[in-house]
Protein backbone atom coordinates (compact mmCIF):
# COMPACT_ATOMS: atom_id res chain seq x y z
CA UNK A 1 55.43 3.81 -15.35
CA UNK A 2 53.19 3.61 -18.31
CA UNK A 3 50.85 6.63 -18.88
CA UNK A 4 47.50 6.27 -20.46
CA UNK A 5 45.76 8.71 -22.54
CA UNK A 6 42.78 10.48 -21.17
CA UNK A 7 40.57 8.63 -23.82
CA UNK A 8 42.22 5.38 -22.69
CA UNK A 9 41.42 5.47 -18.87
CA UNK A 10 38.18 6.67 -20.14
CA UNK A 11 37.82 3.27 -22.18
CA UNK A 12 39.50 1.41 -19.63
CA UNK A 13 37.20 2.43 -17.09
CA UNK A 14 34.51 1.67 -18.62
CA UNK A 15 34.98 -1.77 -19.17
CA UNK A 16 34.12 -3.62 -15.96
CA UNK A 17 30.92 -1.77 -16.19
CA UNK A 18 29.86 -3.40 -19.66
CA UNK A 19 31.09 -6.23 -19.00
CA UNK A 20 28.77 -6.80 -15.90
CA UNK A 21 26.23 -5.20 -18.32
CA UNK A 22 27.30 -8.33 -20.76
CA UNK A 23 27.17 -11.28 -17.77
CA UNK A 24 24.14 -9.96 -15.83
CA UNK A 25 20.40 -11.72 -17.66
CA UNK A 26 17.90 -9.46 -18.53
CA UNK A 27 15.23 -9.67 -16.16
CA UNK A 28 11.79 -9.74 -17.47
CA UNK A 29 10.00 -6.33 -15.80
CA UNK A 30 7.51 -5.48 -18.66
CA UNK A 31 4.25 -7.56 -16.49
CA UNK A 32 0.88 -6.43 -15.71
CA UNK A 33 0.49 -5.01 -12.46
CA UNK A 34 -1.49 -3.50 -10.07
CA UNK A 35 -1.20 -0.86 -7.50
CA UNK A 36 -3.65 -0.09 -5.05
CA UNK A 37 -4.05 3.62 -3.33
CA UNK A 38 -4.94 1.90 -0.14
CA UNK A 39 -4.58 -1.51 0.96
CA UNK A 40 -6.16 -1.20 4.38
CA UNK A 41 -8.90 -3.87 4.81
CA UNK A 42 -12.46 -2.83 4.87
CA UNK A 43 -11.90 0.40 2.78
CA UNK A 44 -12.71 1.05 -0.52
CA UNK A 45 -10.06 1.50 -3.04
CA UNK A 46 -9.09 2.64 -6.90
CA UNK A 47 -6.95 -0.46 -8.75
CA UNK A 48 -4.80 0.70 -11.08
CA UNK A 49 -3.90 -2.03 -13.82
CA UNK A 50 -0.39 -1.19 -15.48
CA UNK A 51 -0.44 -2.82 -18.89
CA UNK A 52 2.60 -3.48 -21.23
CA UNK A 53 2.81 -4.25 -24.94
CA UNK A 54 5.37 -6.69 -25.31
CA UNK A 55 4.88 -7.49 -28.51
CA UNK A 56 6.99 -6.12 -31.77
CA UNK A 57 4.61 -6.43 -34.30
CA UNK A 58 0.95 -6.18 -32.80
CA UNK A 59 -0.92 -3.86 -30.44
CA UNK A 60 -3.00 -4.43 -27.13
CA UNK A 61 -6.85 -4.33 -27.84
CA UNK A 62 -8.43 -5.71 -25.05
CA UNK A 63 -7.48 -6.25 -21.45
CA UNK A 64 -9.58 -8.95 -19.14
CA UNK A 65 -9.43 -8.94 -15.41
CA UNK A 66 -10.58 -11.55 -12.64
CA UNK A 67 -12.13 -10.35 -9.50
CA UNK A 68 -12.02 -12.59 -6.57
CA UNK A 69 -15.14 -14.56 -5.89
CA UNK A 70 -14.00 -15.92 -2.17
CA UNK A 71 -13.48 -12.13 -0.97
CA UNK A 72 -15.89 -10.76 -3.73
CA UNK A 73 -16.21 -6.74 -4.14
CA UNK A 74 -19.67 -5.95 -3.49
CA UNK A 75 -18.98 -2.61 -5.41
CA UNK A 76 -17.00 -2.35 -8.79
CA UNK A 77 -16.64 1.61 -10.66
CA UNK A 78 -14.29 1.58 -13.45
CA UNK A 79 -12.67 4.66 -14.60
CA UNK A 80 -13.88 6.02 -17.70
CA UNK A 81 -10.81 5.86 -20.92
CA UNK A 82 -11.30 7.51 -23.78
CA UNK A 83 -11.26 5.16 -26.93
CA UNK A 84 -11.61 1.88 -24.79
CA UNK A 85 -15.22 0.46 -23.99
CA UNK A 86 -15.53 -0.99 -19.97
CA UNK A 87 -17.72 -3.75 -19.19
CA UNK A 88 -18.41 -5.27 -16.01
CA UNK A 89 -19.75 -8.35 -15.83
CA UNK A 90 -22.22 -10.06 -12.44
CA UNK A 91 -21.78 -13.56 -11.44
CA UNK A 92 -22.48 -16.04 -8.90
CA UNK A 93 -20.11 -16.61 -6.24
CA UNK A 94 -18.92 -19.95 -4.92
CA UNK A 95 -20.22 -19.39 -1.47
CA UNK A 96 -23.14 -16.62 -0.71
CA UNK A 97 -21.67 -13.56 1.34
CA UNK A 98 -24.01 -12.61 4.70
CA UNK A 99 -24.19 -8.76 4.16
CA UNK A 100 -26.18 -6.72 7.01
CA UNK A 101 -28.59 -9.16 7.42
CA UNK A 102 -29.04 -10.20 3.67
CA UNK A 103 -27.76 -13.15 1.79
CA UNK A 104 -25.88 -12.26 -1.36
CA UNK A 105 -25.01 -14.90 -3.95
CA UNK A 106 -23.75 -12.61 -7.10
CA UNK A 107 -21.18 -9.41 -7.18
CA UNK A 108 -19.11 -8.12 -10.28
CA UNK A 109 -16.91 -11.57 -11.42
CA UNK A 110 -15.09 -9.50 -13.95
CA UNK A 111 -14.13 -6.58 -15.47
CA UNK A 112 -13.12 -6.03 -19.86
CA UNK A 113 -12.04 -3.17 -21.38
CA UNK A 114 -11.64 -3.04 -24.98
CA UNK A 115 -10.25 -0.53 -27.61
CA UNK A 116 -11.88 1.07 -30.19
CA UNK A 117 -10.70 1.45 -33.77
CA UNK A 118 -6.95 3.27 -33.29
CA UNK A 119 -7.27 3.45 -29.66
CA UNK A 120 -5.49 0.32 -29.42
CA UNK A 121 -1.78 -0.09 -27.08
CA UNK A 122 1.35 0.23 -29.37
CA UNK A 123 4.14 -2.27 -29.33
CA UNK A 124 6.32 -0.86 -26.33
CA UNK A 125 4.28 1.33 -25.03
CA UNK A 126 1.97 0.97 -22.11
CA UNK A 127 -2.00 1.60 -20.52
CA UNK A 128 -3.25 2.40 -17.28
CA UNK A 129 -6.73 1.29 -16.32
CA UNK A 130 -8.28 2.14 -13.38
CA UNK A 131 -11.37 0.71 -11.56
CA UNK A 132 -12.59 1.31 -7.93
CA UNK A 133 -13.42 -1.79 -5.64
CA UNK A 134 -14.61 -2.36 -2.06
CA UNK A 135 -14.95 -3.33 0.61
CA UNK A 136 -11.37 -4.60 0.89
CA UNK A 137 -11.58 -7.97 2.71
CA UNK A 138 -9.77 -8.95 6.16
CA UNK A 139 -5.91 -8.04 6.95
CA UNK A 140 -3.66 -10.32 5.44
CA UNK A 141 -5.55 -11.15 2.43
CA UNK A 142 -3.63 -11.77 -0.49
CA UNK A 143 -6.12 -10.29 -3.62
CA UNK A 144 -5.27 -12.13 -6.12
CA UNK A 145 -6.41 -10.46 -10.00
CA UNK A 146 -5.89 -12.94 -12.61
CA UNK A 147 -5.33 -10.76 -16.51
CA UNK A 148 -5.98 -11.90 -19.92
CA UNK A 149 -4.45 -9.41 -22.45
CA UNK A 150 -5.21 -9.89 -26.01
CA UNK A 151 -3.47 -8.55 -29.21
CA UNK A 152 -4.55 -7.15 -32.36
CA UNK A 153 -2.79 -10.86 -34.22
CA UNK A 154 -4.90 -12.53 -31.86
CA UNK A 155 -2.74 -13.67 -29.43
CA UNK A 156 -3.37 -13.69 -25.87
CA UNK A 157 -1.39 -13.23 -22.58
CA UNK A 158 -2.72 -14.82 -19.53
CA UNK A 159 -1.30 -13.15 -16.62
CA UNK A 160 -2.36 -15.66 -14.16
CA UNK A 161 0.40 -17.23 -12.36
CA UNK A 162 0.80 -17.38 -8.13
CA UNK A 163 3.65 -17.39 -7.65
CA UNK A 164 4.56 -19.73 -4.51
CA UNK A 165 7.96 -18.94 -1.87
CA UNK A 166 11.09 -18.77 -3.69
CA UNK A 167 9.95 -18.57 -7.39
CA UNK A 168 9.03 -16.12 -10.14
CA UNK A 169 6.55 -17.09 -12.37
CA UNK A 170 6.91 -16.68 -16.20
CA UNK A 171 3.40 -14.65 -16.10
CA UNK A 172 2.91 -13.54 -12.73
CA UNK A 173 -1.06 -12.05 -12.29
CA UNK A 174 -1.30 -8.73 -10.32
CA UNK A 175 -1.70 -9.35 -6.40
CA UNK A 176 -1.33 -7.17 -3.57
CA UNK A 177 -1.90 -8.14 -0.14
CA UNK A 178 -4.88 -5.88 2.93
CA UNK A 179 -3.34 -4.57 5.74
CA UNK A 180 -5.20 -2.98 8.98
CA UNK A 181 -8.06 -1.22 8.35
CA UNK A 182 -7.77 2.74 9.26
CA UNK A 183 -10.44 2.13 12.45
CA UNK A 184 -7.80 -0.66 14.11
CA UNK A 185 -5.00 1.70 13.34
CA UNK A 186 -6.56 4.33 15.00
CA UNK A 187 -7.32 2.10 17.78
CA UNK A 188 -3.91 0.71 18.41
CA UNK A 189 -2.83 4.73 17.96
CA UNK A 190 -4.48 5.31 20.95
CA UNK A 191 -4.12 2.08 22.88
CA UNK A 192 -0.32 2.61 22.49
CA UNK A 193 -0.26 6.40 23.33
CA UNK A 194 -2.51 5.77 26.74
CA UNK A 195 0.28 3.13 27.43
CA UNK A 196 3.14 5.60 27.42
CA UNK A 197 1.54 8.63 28.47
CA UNK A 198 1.60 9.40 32.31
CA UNK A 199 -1.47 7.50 34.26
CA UNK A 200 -3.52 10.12 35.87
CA UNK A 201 -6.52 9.77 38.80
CA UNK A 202 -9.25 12.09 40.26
CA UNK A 203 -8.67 10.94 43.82
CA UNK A 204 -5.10 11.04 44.33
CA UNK A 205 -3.03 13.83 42.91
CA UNK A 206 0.60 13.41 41.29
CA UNK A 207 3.19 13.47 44.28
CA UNK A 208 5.73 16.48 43.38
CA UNK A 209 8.84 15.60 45.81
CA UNK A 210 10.70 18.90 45.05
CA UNK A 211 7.73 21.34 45.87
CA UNK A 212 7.41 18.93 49.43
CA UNK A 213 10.66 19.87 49.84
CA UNK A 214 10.89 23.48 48.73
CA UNK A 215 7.38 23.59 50.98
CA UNK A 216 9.08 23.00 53.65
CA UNK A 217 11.85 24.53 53.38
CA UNK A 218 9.69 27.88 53.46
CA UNK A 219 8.13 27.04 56.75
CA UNK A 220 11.53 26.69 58.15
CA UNK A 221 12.87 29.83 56.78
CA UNK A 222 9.24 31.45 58.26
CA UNK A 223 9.28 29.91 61.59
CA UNK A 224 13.32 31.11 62.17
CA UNK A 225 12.17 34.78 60.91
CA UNK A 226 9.20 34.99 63.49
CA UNK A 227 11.50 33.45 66.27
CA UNK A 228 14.32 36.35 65.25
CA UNK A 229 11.96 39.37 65.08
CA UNK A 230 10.20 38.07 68.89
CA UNK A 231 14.04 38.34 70.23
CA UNK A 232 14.96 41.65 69.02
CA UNK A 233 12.02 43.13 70.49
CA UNK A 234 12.83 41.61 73.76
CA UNK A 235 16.27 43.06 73.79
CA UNK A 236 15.07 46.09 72.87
């Protein structure tokens, strides 16, 4: 049998490994994205955009993003950066929102941040930015934040895709999708817990078979000790 060096088998080993490395695509992961500390609908929550510069040569200066209009946020508070100027910008919406009793046709369309003079995003490295929103809208809304990001050559990324059921767009824009709000949670909580727990009523107490039975069991046992202690005094 042939006997391999301990540098060979290492060598050997690894060799399925970078060949896989070798076959398998590179998959595109530097994207803009969001993530959301809550998603629950009707809550207010703090966006966090996750922005990449993919580019070798030039930096990120300015970063763009879409608010919905259809499910508009009637309150928009972006986190302060340091070296990057916020904006956010008031539009009218493509259908008026009926808000406590008042008819609003404008709410914050947009948001731009944009970097001051060597503030600006490196090639390969990355930004957060960070604005709070609310109210979320219903459960099962898919928020949809279309990004523009714009280089110091001028270029500019739109980050705008949907993508639709079985696809992966070239330049997906950050989504994320409501779920309940924390008041139905709660109420299911305790819809579900009243369902399992034991019913109870004022007017009829729980039936206990085993103290019926050890209950009368005693009165037995009481009855045969009265009827025993009657005949010893008779014989006596």
């Amino acid at each position: 049998m042939t006997r391999f060096s301990m540098p060979t088998r290492r060598a050997l080993a690894a060799v399925p490994a970078t060949a896989l490395l070798v076959l398998v695509p590179t998959v595109a992961y530097a994207h803009v994205t969001v993530s959301p500390d809550t998603t629950a609908a009707e809550s207010y929550a703090s966006l966090t955009f996750r922005v990449p510069t993919e580019s070798d040569t030039a930096s990120t200066e300015k970063l763009v993003v879409d608010l919905p209009t259809d499910t508009a946020f009637l309150s928009v508070t972006p986190r302060s950066l340091p070296g990057w100027d916020v904006e956010v910008e008031t539009g009218r919406l493509d259908e008026p929102l009926e808000v406590e009793g008042a008819t609003v046709d404008e709410a914050p369309v947009r948001v731009t941040w944009t970097a001051q003079e060597g503030h600006e995003v490196p090639p390969h490295e990355y930004q957060e930015f960070a604005v709070r929103v609310g109210a979320l809208p219903a459960e099962g809304t898919t928020v949809v934040l279309p990004a523009h990001q714009t280089y110091t050559d001028g270029s500019v990324v739109d980050w705008d895709d949907v993508a639709e059921e079985g696809t992966e767009p070239e330049a997906p824009a950050p989504v994320f999708t409501t779920t309940a709000s924390a008041s139905a949670d709660a109420a299911g909580s305790a819809a579900s817990d009243g369902a399992d727990g034991p019913a109870a009523s004022d007017d009829a107490p729980a039936v206990d078979p085993l103290g019926r039975w050890l209950g009368g069991t005693g009165l037995v046992l009481g009855v045969a000790a009265v009827a025993m202690a009657l005949a010893g005094r008779r014989r006596a």
